[in-house]
C-alpha atoms as a PDB file:
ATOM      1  CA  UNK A   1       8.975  10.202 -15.991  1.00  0.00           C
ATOM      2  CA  UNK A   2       6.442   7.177 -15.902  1.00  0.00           C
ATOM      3  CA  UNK A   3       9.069   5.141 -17.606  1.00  0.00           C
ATOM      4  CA  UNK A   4      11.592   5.393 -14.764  1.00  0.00           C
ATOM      5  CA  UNK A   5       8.944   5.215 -12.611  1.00  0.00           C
ATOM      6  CA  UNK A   6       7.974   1.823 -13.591  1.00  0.00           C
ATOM      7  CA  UNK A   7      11.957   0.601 -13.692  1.00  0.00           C
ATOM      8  CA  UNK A   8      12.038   2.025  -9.815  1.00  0.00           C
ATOM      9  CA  UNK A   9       8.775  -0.298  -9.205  1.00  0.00           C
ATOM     10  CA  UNK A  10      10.320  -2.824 -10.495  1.00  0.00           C
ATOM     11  CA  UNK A  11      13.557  -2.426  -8.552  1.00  0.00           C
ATOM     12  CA  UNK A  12      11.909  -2.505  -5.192  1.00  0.00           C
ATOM     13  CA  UNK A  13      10.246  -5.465  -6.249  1.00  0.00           C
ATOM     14  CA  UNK A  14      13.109  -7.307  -6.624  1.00  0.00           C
ATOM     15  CA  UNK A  15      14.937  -5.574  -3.520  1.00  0.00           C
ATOM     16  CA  UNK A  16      12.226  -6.649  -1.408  1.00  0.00           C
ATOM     17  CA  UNK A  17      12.025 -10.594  -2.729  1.00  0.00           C
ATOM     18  CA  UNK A  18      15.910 -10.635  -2.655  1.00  0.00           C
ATOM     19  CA  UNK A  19      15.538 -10.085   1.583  1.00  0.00           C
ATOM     20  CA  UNK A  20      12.759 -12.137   1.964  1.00  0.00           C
ATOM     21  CA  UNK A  21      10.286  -9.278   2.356  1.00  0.00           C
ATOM     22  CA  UNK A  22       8.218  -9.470  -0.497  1.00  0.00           C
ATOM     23  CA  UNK A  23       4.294 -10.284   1.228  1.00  0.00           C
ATOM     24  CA  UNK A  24       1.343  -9.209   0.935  1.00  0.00           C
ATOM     25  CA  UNK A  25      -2.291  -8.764   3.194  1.00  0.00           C
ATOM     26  CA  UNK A  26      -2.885 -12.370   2.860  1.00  0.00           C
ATOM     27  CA  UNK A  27       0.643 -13.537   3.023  1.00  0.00           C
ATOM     28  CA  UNK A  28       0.087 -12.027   6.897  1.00  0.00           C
ATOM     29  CA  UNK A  29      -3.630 -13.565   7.280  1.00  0.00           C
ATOM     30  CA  UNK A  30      -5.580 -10.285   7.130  1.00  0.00           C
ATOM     31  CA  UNK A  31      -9.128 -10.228   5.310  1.00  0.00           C
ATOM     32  CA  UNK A  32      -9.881  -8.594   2.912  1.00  0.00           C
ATOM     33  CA  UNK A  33     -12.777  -7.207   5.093  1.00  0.00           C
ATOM     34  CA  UNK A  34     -10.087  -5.943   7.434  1.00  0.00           C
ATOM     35  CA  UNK A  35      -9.002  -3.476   4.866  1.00  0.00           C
ATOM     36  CA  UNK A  36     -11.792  -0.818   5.555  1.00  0.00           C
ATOM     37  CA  UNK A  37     -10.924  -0.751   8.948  1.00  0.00           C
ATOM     38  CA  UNK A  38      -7.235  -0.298   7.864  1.00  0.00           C
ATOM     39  CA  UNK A  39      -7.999   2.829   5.618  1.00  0.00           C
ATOM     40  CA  UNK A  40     -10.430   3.826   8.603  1.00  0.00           C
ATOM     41  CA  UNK A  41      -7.461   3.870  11.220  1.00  0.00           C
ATOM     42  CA  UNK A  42      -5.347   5.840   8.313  1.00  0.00           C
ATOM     43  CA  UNK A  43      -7.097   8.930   8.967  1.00  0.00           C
ATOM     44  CA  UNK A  44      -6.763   8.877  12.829  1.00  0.00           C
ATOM     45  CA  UNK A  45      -3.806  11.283  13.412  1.00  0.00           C
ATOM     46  CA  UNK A  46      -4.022  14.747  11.764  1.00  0.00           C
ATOM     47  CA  UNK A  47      -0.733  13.863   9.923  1.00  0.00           C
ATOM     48  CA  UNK A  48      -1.748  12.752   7.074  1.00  0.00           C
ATOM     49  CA  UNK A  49      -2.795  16.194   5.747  1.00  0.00           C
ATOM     50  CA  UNK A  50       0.977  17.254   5.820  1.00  0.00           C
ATOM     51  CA  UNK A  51       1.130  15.726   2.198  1.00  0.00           C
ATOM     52  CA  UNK A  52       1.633  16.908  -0.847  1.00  0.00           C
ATOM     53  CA  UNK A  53      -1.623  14.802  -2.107  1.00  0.00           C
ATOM     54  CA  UNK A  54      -3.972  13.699   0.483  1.00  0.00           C
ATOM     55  CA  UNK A  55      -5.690  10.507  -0.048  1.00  0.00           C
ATOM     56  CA  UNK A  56      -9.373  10.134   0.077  1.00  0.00           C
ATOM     57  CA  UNK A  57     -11.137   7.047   1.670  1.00  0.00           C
ATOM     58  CA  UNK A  58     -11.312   5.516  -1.498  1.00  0.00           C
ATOM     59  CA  UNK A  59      -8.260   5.911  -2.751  1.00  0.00           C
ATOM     60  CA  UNK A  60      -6.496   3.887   0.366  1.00  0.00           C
ATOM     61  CA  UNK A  61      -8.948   1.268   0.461  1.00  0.00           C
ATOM     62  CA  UNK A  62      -7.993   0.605  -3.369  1.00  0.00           C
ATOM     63  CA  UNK A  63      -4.552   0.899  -2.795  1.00  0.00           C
ATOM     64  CA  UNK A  64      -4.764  -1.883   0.286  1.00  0.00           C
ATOM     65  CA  UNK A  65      -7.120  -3.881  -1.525  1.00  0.00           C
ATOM     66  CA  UNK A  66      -4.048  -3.773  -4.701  1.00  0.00           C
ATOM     67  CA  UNK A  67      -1.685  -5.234  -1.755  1.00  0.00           C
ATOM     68  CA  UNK A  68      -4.032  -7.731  -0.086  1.00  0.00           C
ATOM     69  CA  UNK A  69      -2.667 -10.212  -3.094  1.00  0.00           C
ATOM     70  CA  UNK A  70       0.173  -9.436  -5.591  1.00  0.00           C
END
């Protein structure tokens, strides 16, 4: 349920910032103009169809441009 899913979120979160991993796109010094070419290279290998939902263009971009600064 969304509920749990949010607690899970939240979890990692704190996993991540508990090991020192907790960065982001600009923590690592990569434009935001970068990020298209990011989501570009995503659809490179024919992999990525293999999931259960596949991504559009779009939707990666806006999920890279959520982590270029949390």
């Amino acid at each position: 349920d969304e509920i749990a899913a949010e607690k899970a979120c939240d979890e990692m979160d704190k996993f991540l910032k508990e090991v020192g991993m907790w960065m982001d796109f600009k923590d690592k010094n990569v434009s935001e103009s970068t990020l298209r070419d990011i989501a570009k290279d995503t659809f490179q290998l024919p992999d990525y169809e293999n999931h259960a939902k596949v991504a559009t263009a779009d939707e990666v971009i806006d999920l890279l441009k959520k982590s270029h600064e949390r």
